[in-house]
Protein backbone atom coordinates (compact mmCIF):
# COMPACT_ATOMS: atom_id res chain seq x y z
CA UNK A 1 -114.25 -136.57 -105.94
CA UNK A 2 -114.42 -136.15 -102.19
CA UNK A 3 -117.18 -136.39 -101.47
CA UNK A 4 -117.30 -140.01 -103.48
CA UNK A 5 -114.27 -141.48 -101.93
CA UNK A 6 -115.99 -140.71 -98.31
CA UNK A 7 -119.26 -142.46 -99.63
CA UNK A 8 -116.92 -145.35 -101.02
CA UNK A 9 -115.27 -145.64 -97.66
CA UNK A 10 -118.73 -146.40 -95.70
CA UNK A 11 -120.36 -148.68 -98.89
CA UNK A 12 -118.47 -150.27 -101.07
CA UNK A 13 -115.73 -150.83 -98.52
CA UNK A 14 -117.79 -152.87 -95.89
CA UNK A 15 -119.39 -154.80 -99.31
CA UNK A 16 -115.68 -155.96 -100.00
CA UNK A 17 -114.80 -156.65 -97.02
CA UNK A 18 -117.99 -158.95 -96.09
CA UNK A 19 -117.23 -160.61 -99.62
CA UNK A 20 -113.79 -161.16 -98.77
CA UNK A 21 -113.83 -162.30 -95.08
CA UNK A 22 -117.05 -163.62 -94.86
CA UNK A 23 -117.86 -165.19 -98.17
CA UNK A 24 -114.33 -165.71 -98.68
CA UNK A 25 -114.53 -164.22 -102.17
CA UNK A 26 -111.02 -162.43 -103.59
CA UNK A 27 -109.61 -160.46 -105.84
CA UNK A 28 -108.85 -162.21 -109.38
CA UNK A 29 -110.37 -165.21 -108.34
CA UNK A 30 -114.44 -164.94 -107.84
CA UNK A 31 -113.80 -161.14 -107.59
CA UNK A 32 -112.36 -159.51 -111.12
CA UNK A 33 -113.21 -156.41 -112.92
CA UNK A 34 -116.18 -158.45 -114.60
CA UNK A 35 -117.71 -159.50 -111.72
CA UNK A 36 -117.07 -156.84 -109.52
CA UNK A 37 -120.01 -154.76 -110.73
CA UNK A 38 -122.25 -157.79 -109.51
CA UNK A 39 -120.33 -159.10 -106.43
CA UNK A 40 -120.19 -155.29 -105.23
CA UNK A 41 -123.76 -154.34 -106.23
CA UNK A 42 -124.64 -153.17 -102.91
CA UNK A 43 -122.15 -151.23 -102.00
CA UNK A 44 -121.79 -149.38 -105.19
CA UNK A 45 -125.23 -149.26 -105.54
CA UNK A 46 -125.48 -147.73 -102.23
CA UNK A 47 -122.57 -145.32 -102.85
CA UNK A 48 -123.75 -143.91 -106.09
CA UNK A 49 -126.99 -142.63 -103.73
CA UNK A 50 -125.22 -141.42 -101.12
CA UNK A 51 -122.93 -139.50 -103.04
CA UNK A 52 -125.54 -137.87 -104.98
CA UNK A 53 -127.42 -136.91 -101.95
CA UNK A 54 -124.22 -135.94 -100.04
CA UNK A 55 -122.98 -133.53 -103.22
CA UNK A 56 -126.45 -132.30 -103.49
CA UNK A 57 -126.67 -131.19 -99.58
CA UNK A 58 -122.89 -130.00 -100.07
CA UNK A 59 -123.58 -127.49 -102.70
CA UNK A 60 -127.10 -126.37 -101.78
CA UNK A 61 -126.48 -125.44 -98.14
CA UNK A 62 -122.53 -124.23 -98.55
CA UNK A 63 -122.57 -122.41 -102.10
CA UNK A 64 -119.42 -122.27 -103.76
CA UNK A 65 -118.44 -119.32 -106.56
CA UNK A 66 -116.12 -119.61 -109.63
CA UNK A 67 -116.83 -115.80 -110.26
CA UNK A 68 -115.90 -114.04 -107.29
CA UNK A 69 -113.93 -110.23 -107.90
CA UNK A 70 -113.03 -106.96 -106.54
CA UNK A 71 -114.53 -104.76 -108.70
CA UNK A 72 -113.96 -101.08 -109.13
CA UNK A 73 -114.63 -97.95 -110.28
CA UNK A 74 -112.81 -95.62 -112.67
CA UNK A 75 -113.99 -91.84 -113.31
CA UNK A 76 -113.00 -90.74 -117.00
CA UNK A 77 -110.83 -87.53 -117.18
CA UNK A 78 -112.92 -85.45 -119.48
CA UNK A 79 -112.49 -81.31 -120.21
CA UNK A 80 -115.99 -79.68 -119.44
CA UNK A 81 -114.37 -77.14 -122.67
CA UNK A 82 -113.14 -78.63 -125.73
CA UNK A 83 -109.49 -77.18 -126.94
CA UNK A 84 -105.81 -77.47 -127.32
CA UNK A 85 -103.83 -78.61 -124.33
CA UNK A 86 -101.28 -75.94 -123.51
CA UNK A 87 -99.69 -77.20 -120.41
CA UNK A 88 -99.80 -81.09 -118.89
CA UNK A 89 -98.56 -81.35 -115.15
CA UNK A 90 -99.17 -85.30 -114.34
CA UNK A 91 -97.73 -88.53 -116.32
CA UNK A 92 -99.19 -91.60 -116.24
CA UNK A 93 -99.71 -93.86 -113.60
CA UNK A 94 -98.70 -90.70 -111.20
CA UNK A 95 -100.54 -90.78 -108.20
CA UNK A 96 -102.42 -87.75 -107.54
CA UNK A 97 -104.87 -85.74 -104.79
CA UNK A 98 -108.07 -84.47 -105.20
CA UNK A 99 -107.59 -81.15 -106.79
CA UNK A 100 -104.54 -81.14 -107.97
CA UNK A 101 -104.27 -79.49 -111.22
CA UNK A 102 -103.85 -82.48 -114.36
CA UNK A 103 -103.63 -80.04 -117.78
CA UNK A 104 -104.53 -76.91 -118.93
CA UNK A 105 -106.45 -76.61 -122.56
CA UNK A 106 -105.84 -72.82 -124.18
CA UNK A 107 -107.82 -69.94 -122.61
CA UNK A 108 -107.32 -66.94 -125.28
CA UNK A 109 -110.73 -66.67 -125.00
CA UNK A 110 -111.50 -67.08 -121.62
CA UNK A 111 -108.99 -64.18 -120.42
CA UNK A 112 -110.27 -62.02 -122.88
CA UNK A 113 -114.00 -61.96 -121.53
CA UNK A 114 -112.15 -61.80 -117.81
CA UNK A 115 -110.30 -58.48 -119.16
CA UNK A 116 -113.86 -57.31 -120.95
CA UNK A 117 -115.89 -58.27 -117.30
CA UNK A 118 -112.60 -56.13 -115.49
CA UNK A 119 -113.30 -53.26 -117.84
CA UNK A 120 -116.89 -53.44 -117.48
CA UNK A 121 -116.37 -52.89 -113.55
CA UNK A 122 -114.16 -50.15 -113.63
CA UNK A 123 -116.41 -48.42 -116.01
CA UNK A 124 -119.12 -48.66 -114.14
CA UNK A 125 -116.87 -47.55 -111.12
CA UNK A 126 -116.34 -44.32 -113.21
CA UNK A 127 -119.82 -43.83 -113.66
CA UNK A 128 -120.50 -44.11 -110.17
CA UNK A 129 -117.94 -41.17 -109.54
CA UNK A 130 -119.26 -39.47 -112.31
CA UNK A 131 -123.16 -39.85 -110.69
CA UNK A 132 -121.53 -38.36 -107.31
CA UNK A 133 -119.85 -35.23 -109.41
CA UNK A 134 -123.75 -34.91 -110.66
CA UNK A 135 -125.83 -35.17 -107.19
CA UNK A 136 -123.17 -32.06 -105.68
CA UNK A 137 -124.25 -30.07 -108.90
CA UNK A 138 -127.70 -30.95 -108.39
CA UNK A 139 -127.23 -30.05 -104.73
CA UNK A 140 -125.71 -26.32 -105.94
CA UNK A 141 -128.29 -25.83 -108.24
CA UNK A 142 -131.07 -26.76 -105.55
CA UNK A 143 -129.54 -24.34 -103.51
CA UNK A 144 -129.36 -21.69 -106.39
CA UNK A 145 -133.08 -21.84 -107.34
CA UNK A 146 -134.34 -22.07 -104.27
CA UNK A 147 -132.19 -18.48 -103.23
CA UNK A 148 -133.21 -17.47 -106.47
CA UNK A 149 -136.86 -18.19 -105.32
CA UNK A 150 -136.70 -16.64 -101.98
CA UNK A 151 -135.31 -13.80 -103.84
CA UNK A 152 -138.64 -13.48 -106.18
CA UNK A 153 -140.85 -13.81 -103.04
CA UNK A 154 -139.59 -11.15 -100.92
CA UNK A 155 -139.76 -8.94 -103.66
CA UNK A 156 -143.45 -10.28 -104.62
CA UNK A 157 -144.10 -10.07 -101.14
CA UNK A 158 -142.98 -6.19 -100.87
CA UNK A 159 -144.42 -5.00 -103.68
CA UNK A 160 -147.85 -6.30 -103.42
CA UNK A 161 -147.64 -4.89 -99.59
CA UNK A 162 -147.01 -1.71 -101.04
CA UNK A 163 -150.00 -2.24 -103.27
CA UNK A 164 -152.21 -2.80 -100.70
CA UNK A 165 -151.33 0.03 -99.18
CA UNK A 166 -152.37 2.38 -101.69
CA UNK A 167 -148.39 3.16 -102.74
CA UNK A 168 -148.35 4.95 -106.23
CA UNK A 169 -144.89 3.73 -106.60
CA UNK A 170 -145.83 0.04 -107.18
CA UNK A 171 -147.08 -0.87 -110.68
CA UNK A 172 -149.72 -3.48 -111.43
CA UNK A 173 -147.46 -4.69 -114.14
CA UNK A 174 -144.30 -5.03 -111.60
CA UNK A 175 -146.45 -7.40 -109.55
CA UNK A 176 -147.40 -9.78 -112.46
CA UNK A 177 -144.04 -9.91 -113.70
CA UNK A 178 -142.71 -10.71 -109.92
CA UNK A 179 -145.48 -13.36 -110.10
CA UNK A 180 -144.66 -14.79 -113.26
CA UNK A 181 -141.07 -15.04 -112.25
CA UNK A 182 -142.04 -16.78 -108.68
CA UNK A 183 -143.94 -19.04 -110.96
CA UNK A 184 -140.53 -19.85 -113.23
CA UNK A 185 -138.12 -19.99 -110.18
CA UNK A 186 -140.13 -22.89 -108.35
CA UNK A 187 -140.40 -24.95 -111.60
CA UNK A 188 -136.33 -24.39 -111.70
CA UNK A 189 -136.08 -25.78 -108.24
CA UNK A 190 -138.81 -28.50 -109.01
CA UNK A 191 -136.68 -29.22 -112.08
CA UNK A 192 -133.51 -29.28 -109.69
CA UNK A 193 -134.96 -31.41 -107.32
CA UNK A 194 -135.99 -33.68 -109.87
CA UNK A 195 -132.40 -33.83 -111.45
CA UNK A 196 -131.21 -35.05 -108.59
CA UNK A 197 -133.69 -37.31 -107.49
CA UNK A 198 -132.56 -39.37 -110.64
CA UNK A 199 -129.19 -38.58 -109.76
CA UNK A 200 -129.81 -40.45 -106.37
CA UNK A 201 -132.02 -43.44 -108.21
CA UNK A 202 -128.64 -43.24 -110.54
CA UNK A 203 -126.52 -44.08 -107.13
CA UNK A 204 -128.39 -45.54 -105.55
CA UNK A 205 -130.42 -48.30 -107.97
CA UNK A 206 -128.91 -48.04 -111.49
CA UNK A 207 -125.44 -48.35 -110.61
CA UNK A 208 -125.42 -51.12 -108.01
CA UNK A 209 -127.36 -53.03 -109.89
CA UNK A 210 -124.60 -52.24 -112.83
CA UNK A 211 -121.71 -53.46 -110.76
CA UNK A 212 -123.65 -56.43 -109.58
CA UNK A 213 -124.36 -57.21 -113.04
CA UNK A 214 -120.58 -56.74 -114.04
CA UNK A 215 -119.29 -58.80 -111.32
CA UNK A 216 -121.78 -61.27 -112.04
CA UNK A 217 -119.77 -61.09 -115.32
CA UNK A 218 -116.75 -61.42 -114.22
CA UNK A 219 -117.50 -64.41 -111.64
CA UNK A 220 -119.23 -66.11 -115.00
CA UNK A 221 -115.96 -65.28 -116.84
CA UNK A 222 -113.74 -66.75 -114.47
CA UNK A 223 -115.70 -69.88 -114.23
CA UNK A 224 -114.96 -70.47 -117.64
CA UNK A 225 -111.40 -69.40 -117.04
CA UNK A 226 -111.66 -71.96 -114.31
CA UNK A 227 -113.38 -74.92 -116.69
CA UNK A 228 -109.66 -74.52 -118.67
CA UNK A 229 -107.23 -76.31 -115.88
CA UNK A 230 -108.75 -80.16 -115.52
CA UNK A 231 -107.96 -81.10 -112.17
CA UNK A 232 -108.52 -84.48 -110.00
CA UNK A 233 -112.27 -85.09 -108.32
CA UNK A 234 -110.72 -87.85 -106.09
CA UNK A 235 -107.83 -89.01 -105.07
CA UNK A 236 -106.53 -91.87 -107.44
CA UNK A 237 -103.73 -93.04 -109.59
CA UNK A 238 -103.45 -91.64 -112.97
CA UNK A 239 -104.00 -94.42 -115.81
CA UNK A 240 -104.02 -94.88 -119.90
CA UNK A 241 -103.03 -90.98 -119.64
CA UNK A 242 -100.74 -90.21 -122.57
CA UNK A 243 -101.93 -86.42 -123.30
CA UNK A 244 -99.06 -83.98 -124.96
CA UNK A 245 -99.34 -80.40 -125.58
CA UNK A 246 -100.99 -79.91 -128.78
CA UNK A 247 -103.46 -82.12 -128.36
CA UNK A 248 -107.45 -81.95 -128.96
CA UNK A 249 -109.51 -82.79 -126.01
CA UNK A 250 -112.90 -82.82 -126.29
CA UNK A 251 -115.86 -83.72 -123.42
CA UNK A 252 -117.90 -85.45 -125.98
CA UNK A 253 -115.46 -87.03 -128.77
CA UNK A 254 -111.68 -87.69 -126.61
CA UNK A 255 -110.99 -87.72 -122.92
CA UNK A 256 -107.66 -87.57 -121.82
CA UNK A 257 -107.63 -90.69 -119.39
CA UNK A 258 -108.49 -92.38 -116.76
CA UNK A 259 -108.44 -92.05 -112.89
CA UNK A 260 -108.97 -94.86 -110.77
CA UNK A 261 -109.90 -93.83 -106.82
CA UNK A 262 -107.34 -94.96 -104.24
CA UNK A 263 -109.95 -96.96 -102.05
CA UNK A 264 -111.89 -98.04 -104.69
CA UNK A 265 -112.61 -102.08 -104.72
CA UNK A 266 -110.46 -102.59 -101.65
CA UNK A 267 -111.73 -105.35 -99.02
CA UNK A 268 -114.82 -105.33 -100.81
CA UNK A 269 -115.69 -108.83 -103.09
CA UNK A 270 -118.64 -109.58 -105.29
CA UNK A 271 -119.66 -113.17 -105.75
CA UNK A 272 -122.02 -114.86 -108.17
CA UNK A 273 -123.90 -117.44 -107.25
CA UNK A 274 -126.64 -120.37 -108.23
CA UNK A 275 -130.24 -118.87 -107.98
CA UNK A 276 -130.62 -122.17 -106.13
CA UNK A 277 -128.57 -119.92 -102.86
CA UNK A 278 -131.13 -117.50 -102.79
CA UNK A 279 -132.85 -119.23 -99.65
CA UNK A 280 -129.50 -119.74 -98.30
CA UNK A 281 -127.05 -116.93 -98.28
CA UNK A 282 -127.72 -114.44 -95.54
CA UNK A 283 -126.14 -111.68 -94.29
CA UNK A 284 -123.85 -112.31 -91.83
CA UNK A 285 -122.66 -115.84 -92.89
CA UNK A 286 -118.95 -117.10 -92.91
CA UNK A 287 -117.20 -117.64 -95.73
CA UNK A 288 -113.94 -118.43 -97.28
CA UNK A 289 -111.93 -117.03 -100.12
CA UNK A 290 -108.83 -117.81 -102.29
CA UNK A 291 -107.71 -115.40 -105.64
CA UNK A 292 -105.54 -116.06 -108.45
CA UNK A 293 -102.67 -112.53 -107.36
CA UNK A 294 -102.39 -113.98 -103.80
CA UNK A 295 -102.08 -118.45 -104.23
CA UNK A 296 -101.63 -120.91 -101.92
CA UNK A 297 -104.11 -118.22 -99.29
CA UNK A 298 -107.58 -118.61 -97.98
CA UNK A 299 -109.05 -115.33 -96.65
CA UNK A 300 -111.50 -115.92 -93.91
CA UNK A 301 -114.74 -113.47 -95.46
CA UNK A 302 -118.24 -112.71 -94.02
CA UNK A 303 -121.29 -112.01 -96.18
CA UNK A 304 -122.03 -108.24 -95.84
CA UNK A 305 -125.02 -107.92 -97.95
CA UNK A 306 -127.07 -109.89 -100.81
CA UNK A 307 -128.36 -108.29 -103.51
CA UNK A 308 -132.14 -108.60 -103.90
CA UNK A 309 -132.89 -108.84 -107.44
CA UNK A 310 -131.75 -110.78 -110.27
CA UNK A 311 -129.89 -108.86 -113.06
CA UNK A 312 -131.58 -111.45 -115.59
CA UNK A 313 -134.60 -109.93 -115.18
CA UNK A 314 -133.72 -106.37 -115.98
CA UNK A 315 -135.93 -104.94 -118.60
CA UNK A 316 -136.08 -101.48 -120.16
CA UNK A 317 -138.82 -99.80 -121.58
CA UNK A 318 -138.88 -99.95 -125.40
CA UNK A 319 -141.21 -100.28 -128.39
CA UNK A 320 -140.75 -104.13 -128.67
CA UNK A 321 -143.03 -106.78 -126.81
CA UNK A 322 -140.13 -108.97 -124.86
CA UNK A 323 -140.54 -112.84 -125.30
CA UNK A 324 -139.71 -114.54 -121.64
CA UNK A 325 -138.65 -117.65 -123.58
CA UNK A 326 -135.39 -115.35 -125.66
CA UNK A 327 -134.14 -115.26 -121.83
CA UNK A 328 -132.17 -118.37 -121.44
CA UNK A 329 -129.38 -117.21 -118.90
CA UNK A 330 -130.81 -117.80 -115.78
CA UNK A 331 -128.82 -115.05 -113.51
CA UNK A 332 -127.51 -115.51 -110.76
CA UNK A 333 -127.19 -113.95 -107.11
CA UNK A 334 -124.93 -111.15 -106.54
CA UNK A 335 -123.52 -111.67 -102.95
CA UNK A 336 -121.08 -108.61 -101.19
CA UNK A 337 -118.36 -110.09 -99.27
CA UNK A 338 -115.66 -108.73 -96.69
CA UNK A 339 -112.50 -110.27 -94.92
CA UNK A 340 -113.69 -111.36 -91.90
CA UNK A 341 -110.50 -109.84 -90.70
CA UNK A 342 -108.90 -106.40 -91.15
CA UNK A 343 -106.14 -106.15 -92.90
CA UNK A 344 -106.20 -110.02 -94.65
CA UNK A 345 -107.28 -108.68 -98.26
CA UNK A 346 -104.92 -105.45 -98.28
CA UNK A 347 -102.54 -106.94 -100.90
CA UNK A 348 -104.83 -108.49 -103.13
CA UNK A 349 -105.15 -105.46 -106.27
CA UNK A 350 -108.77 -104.68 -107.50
CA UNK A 351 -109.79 -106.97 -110.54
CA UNK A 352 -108.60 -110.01 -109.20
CA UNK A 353 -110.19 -113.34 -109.79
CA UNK A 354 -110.82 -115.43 -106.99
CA UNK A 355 -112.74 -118.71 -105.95
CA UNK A 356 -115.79 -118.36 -102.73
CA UNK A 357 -117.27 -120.42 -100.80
CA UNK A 358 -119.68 -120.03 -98.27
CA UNK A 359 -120.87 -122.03 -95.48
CA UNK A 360 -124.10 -122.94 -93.66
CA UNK A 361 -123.42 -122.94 -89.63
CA UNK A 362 -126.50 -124.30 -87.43
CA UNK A 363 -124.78 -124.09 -84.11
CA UNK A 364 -127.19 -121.44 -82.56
CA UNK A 365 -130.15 -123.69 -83.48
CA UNK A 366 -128.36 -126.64 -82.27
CA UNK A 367 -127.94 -124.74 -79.02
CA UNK A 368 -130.95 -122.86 -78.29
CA UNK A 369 -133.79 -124.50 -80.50
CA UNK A 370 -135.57 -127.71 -78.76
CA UNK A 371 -134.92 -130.00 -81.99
CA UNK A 372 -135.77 -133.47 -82.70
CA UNK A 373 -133.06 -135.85 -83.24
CA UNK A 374 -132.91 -136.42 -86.39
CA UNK A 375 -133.46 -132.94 -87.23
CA UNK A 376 -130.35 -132.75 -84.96
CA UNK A 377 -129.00 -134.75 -86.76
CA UNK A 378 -129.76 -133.59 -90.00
CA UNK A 379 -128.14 -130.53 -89.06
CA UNK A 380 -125.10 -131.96 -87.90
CA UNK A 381 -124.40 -133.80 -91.21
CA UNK A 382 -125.46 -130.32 -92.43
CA UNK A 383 -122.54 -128.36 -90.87
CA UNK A 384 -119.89 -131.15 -90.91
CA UNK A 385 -119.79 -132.03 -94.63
CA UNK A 386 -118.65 -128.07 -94.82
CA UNK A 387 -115.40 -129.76 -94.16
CA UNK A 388 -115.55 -131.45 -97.49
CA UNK A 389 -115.98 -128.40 -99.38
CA UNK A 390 -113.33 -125.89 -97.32
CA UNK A 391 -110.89 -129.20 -98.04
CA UNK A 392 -111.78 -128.87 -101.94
CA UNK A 393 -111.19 -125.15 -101.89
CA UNK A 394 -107.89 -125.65 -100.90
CA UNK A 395 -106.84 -128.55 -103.26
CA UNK A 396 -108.25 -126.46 -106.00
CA UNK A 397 -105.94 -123.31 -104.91
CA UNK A 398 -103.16 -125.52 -104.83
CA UNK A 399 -103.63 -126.68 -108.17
CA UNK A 400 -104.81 -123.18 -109.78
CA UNK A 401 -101.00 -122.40 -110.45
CA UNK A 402 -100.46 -125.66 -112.08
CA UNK A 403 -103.75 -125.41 -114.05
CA UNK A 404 -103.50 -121.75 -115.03
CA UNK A 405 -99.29 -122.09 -116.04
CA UNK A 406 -98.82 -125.28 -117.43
CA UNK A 407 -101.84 -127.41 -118.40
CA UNK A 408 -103.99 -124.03 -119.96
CA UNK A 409 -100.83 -122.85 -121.15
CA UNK A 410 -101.16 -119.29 -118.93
């Protein structure tokens, strides 16, 4: 409607006014709403072109959104066990920190297994007391063969000096007795030694690798002791959280609620816009906003980033051929916006609606490119009809209350 009354003020208003002053041609005489269309052919003629071409430049080189929002993210408060609630420490809509504990499900079994992995440990602890008891008797008994032994070789050793000294008071049968017994007495200590060798593997080997395996327990016990109390990830606000003791949860069939992250969607707008800005939008360009919770204000944004793909386009592999022509939403371009100022968008809540514009500015070509003069021009006309749509961003924020509470019946 702008855009047409500034047309209608350079054509059709210089047609009337030659008609008038210079033809001498007025208004219910030669000049009446049956004539009109003929007397002011010209200028209406020449207004209906400009306008088009004026609307077109308008909304090809400064887009405008109807879709723009805050989005944000929620994380689902889910059990990672399924069971009973026992205990609930948060209400809803209670802000909380990340860790803080939000309900407890029942751990009966849980504590059990820790008491089983505790009891596990200490009897392997006793063993390991037990294995030291057995390496000192293996020690004494080392020590008792191997005196024993000493004892059969001096008196192998005598004897057979005796022997071989002619001595008719040593018998031949003495000697292989002494022998046989040297023979016994080293197997004892060989068996001794052997005893506690696997005493020492015992101690050393067996039993470590016992405790490690009953601690490993016990950390694997607590960890599902642990999995009982559901606490906060992130920081957030508590929402749609109306959990009582007694209650089921279950990771797969009920969560408990939902936590939305304190910063989440916070000076941080998505836009959609016309394919036809995908040549256009840049990072880095100006841009205006206005949003339904906060009326009657335009935020001063800057385009951050542009999304480089068109979510129409998606596709996922499947066992069905996909027909191009079944796609008949075009898409549109995703465009990240922040206030161009900190601090402007703090009081608008995540979710809300809003209205975007965004505007082409040539001034660094116009000031450091060697241009011709009517691409000068051009790119004046460019910048400066920008006006028309900032000045129909604000008439439309002044009329969204009126719009959305009395003629949509809010």
């Amino acid at each position: 409607m702008l855009e047409t009354l500034m047309c209608a003020l350079v054509t059709v208003l210089p047609d009337y006014l030659f008609r008038r002053y210079v033809q001498g041609k007025r208004i219910g005489h030669e000049i009446t709403l049956f004539t009109m269309w003929y007397e002011l052919r010209w200028g209406l003629t020449t207004c209906a072109i400009l306008a088009l071409t004026v609307i077109t430049t308008l909304f090809y080189f400064h887009p405008a959104s109807k879709t723009a929002a805050s989005y944000f993210r929620t994380v689902t408060i889910l059990p990672q066990l399924g069971g009973r609630v026992s205990e609930v420490y948060v209400t809803n809509n209670q802000q909380v920190t990340a860790g803080q504990p939000i309900f407890r499900i029942e751990d009966f079994t849980q504590t059990a297994q820790v008491e089983a992995a505790h009891a596990q440990i200490a009897q392997v602890q006793a063993s390991l007391k037990v294995a030291e008891t057995d390496l000192a008797e293996a020690d004494a008994g080392i020590a008792g063969a191997r005196a024993a032994l000493d004892q059969s070789l001096e008196d192998l050793e005598r004897n057979t000096t005796l022997r071989d000294e002619g001595s008719s008071a040593v018998r031949l049968a003495e000697i292989d007795r002494l022998e046989n017994l040297v023979a016994e007495r080293e197997a004892q200590l060989t068996a001794s030694q052997s005893r506690r060798a696997a005493v020492v593997q015992q101690i050393e080997e067996l039993i470590p690798a016992q405790l490690a395996s009953a601690n490993a327990q016990l950390d694997a016990t607590l960890t599902e002791l642990d999995k009982t109390v559901v606490s906060a990830g992130i920081t957030g606000r508590v929402e749609q959280f109306g959990l009582q003791v007694g209650d089921y949860v279950s990771p797969l069939l009920r969560p408990a609620g939902i936590l939305v992250p304190s910063n989440s969607g916070h000076n941080r707008f998505q836009a959609a816009f016309n394919q036809m800005a995908a040549q256009v939008i840049k990072p880095g360009m100006i841009g205006e906003l206005g949003c339904m919770t906060k009326p009657f204000t335009v935020i001063p944004m800057v385009v951050v980033e542009v999304q480089d793909v068109i979510p129409s386009g998606q596709i996922r592999p499947s066992d069905e051929l996909r027909d191009v022509q079944t796609n008949n939403s075009p898409g549109s371009i995703l465009v990240y916006l922040e206030p161009l100022y900190k601090g402007m968008a703090d009081d608008i809540p995540p979710g809300s609606n809003c209205l975007a514009n965004v505007y082409t500015d040539n001034h660094e070509r116009l000031e450091h490119e060697d241009l011709g003069f009517w691409h000068a021009a051009a790119l004046h006309v460019i910048d400066t009809i920008g006006v028309v749509h900032a000045a129909g961003l604000r008439l439309r924020l002044i009329l969204m209350p009126v719009n959305t509470l009395v003629l949509t019946g809010h």
